[in-house]
PDB file of N, CA and C in Angstrom:
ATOM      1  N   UNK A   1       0.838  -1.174   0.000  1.00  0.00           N
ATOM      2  CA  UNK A   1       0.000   0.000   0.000  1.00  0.00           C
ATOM      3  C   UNK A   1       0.885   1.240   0.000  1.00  0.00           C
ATOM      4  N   UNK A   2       0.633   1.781  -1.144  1.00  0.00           N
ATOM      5  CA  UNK A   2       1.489   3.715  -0.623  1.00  0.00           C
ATOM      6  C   UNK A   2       0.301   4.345  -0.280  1.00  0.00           C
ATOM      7  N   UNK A   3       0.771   5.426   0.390  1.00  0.00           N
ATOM      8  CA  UNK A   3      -0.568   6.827   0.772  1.00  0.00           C
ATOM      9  C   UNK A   3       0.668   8.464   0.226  1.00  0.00           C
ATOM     10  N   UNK A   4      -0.267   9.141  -0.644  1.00  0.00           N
ATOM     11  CA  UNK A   4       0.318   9.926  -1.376  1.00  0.00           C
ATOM     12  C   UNK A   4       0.145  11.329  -0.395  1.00  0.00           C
ATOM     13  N   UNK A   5       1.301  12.184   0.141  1.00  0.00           N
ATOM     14  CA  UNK A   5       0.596  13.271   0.685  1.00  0.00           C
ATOM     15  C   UNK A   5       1.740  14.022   0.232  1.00  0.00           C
ATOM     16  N   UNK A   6       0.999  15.410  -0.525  1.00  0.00           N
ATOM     17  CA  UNK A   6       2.066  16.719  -1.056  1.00  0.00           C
ATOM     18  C   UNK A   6       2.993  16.296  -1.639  1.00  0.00           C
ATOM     19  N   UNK A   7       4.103  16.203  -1.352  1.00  0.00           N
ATOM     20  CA  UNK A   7       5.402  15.616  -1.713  1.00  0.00           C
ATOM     21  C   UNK A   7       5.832  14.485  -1.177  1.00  0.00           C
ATOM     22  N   UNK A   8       5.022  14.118  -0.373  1.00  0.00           N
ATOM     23  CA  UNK A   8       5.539  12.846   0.292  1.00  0.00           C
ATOM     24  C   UNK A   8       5.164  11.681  -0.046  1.00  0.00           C
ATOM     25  N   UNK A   9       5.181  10.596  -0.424  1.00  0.00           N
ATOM     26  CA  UNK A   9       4.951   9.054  -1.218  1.00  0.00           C
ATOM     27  C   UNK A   9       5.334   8.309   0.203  1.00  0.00           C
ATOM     28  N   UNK A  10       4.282   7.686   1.151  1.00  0.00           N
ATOM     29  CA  UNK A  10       5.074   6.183   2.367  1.00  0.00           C
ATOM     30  C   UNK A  10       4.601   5.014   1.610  1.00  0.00           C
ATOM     31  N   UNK A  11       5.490   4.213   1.781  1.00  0.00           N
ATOM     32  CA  UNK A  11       5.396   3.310   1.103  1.00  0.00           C
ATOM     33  C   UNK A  11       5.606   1.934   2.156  1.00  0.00           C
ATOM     34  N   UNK A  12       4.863   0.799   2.691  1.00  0.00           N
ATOM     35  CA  UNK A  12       5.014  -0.029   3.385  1.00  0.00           C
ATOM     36  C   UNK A  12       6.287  -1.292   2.579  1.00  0.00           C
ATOM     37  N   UNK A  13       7.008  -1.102   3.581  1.00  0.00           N
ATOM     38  CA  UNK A  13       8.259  -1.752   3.110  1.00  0.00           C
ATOM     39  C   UNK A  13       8.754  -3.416   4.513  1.00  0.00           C
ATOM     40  N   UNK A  14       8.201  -4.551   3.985  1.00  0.00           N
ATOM     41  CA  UNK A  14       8.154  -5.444   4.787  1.00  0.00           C
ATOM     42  C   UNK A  14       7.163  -5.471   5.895  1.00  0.00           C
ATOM     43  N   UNK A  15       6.595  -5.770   7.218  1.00  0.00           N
ATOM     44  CA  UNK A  15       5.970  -5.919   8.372  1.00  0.00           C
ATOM     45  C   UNK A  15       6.734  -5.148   9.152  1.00  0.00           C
ATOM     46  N   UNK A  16       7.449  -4.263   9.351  1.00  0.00           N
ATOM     47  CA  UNK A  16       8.101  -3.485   9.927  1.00  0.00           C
ATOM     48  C   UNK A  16       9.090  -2.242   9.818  1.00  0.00           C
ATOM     49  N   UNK A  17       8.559  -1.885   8.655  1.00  0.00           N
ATOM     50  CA  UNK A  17       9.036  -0.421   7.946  1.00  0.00           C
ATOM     51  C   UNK A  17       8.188   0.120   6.999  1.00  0.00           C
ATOM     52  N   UNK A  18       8.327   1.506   6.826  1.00  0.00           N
ATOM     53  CA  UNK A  18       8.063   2.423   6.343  1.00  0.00           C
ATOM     54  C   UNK A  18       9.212   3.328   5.443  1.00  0.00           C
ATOM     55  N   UNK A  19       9.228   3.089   4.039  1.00  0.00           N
ATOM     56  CA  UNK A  19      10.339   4.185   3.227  1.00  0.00           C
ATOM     57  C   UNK A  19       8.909   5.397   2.909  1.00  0.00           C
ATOM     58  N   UNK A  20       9.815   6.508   2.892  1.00  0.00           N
ATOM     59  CA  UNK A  20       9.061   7.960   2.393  1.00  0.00           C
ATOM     60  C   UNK A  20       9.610   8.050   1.720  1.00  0.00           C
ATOM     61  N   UNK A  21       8.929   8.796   0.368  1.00  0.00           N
ATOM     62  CA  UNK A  21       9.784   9.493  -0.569  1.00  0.00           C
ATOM     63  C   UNK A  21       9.292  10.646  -0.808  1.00  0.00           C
ATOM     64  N   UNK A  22      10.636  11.775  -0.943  1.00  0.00           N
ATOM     65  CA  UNK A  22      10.261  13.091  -0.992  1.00  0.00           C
ATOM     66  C   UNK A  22      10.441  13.635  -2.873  1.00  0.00           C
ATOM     67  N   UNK A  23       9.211  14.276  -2.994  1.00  0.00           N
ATOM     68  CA  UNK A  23       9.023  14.156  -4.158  1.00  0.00           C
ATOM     69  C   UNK A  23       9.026  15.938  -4.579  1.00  0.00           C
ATOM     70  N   UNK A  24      10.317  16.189  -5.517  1.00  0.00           N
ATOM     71  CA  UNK A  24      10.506  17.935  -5.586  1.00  0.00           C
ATOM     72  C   UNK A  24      11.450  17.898  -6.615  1.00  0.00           C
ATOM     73  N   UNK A  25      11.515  19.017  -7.390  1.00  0.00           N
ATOM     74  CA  UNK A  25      12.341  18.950  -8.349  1.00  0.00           C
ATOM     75  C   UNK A  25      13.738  20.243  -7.903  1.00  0.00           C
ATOM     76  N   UNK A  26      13.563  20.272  -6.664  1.00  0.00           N
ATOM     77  CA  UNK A  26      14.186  20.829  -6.423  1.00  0.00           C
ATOM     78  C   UNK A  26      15.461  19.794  -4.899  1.00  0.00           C
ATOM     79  N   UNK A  27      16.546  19.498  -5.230  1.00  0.00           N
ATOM     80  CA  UNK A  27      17.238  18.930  -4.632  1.00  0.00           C
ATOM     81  C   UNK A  27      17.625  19.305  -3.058  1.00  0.00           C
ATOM     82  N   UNK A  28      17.596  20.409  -3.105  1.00  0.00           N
ATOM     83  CA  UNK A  28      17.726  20.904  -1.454  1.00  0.00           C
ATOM     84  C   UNK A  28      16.911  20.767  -0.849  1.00  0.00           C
ATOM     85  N   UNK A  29      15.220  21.215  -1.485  1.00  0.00           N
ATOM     86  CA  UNK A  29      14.271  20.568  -0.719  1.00  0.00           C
ATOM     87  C   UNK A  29      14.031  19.086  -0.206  1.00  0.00           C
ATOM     88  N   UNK A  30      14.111  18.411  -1.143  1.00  0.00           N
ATOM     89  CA  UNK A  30      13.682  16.832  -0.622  1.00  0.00           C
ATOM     90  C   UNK A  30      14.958  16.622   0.247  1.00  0.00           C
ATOM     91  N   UNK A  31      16.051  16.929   0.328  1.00  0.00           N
ATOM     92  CA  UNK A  31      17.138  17.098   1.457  1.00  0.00           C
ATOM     93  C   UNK A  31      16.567  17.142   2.542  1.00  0.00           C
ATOM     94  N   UNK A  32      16.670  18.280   2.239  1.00  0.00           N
ATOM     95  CA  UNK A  32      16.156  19.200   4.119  1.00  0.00           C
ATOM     96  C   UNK A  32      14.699  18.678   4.206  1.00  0.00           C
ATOM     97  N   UNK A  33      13.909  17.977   3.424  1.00  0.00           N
ATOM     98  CA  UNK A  33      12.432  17.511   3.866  1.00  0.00           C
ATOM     99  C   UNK A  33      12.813  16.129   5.029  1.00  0.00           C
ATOM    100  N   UNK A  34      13.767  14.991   4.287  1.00  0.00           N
ATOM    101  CA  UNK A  34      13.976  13.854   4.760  1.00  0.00           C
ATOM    102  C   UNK A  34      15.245  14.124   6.291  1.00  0.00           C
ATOM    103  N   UNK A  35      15.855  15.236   5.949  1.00  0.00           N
ATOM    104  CA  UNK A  35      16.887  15.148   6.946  1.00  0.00           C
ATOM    105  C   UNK A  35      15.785  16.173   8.501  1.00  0.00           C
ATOM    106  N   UNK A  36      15.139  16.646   7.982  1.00  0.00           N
ATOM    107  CA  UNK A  36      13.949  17.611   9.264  1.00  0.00           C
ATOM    108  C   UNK A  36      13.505  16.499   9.635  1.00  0.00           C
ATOM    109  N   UNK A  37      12.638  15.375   8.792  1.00  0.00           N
ATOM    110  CA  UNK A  37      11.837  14.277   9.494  1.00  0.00           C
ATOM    111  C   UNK A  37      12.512  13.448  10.514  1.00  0.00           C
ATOM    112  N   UNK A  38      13.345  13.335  10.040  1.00  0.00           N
ATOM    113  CA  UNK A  38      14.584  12.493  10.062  1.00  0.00           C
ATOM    114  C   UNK A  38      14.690  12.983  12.025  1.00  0.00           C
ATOM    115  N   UNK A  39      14.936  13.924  11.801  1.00  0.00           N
ATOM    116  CA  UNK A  39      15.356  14.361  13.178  1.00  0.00           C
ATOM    117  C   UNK A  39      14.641  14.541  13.963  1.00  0.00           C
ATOM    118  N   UNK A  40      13.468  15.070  13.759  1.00  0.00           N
ATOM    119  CA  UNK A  40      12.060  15.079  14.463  1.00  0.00           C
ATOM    120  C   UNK A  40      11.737  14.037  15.393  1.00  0.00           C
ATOM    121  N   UNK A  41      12.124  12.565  14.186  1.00  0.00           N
ATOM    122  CA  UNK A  41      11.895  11.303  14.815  1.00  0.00           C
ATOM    123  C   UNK A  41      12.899  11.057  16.215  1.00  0.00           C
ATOM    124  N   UNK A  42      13.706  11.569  15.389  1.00  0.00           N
ATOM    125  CA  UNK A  42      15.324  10.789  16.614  1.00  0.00           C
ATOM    126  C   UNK A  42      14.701  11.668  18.087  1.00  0.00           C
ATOM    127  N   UNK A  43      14.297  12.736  17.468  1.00  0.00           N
ATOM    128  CA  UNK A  43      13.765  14.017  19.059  1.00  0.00           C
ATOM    129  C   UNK A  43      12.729  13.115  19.583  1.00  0.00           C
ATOM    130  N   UNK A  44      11.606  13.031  19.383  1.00  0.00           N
ATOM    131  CA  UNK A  44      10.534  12.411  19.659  1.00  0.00           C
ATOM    132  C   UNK A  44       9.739  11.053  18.980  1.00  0.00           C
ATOM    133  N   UNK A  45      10.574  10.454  19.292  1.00  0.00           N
ATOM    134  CA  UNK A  45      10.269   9.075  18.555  1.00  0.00           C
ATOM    135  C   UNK A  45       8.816   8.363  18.929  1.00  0.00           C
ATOM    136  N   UNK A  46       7.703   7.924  18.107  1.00  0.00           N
ATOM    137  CA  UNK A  46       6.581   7.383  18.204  1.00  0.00           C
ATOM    138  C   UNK A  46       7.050   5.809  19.257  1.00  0.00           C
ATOM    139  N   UNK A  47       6.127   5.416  20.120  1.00  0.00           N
ATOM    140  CA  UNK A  47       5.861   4.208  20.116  1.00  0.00           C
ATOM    141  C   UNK A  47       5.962   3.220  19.244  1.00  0.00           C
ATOM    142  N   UNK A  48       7.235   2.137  19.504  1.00  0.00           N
ATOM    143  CA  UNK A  48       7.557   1.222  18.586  1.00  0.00           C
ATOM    144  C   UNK A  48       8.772   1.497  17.510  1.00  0.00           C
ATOM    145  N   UNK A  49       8.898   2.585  17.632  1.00  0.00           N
ATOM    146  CA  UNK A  49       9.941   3.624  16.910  1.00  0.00           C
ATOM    147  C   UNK A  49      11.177   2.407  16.948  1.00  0.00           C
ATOM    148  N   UNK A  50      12.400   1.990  16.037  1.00  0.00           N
ATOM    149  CA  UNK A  50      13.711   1.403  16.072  1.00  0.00           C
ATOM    150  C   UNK A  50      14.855   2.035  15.746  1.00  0.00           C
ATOM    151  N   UNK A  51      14.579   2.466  14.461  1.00  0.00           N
ATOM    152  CA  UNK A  51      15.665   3.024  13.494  1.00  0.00           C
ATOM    153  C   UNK A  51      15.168   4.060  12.451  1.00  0.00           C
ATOM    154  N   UNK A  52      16.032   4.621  11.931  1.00  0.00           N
ATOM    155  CA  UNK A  52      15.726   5.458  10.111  1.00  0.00           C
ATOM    156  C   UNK A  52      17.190   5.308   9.886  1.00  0.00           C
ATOM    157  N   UNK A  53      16.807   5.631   8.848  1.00  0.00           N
ATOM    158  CA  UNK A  53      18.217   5.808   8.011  1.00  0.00           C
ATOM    159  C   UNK A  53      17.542   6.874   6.928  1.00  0.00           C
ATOM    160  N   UNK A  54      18.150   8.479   6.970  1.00  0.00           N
ATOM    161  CA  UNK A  54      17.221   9.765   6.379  1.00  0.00           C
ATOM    162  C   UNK A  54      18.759   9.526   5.008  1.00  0.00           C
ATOM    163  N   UNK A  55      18.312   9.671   3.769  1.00  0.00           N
ATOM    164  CA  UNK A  55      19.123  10.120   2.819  1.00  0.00           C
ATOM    165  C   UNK A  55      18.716  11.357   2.093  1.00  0.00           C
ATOM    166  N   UNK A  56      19.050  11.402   0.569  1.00  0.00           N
ATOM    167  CA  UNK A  56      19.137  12.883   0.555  1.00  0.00           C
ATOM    168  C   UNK A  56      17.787  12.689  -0.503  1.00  0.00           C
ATOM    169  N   UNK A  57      16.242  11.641  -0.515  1.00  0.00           N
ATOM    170  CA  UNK A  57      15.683  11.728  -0.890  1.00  0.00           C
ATOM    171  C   UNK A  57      14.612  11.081  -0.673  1.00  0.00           C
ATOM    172  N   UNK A  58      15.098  10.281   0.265  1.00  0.00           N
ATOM    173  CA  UNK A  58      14.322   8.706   0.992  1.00  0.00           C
ATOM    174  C   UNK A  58      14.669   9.188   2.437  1.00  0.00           C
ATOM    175  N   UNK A  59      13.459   8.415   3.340  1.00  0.00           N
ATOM    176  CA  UNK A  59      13.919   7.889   4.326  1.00  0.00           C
ATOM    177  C   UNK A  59      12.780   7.137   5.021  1.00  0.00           C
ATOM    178  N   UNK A  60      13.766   5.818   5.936  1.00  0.00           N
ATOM    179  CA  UNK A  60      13.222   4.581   6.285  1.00  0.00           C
ATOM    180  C   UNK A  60      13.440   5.002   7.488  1.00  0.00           C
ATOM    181  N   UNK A  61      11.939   4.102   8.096  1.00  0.00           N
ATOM    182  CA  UNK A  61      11.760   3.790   9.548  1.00  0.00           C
ATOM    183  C   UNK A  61      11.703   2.876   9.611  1.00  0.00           C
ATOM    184  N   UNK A  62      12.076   2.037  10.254  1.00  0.00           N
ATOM    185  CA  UNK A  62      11.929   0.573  11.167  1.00  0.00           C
ATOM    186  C   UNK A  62      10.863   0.827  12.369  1.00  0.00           C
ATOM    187  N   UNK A  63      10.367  -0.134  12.562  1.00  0.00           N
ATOM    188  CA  UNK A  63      10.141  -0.039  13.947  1.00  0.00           C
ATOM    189  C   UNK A  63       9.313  -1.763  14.337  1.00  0.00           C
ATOM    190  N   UNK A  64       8.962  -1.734  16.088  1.00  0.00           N
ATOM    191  CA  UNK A  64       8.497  -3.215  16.015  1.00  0.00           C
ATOM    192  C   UNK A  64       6.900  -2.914  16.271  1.00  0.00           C
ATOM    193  N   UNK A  65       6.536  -3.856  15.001  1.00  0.00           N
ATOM    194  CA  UNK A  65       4.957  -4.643  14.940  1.00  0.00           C
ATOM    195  C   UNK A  65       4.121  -4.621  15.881  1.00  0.00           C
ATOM    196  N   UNK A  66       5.090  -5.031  16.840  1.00  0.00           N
ATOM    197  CA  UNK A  66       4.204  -5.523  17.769  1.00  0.00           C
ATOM    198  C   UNK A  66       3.489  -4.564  18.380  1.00  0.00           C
ATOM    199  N   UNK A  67       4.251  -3.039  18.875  1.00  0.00           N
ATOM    200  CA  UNK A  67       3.712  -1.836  19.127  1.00  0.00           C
ATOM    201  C   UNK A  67       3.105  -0.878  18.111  1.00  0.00           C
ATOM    202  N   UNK A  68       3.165  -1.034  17.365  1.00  0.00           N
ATOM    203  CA  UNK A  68       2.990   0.139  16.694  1.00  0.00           C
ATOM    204  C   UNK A  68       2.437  -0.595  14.983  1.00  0.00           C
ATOM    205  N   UNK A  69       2.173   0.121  13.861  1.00  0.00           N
ATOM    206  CA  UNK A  69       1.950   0.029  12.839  1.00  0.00           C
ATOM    207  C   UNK A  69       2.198   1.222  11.831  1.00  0.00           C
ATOM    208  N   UNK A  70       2.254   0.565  10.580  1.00  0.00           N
ATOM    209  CA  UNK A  70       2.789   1.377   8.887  1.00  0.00           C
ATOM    210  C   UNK A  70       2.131   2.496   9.269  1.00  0.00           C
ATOM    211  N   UNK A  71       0.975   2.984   9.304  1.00  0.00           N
ATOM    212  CA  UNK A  71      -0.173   3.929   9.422  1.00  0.00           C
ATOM    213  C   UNK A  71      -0.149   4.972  10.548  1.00  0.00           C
ATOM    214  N   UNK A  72       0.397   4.307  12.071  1.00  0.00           N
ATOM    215  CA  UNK A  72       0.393   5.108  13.070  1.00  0.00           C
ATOM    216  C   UNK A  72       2.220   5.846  12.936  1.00  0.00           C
ATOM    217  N   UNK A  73       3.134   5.173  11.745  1.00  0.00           N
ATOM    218  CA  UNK A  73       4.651   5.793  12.197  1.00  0.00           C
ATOM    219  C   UNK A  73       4.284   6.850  10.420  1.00  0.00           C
TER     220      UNK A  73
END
């Protein structure tokens, strides 16, 4: 399942992640879109929260199943 919002594309990636994709034709933006989220998370991480890994156009969350879900991260 993806869910399309503004520039953003999530895309359910296995039973326990979430990739975003930042969608701009402008390169600094989708940067600074994935590297802001990116950090947001590490500040205040959701329930179930594991990992990301923010690049300069993508970025993945991990997190565990068992707490949490694709929809609520």
């Amino acid at each position: 399942m993806s869910l399309e919002h503004d520039a953003i594309v999530a895309h359910e990636y296995g039973d326990s992640g979430v990739l975003f994709d930042f969608i701009d034709n402008d390169y600094d933006r989708r940067w600074a879109q994935s590297q802001s989220i990116g950090s947001a998370l590490r500040q205040s991480p959701p329930a179930g929260f594991q990992d990301l890994v923010a690049s300069y156009q993508n970025l993945f969350v991990s997190f565990d199943p068992r707490l949490t879900s694709h929809s609520a991260i």
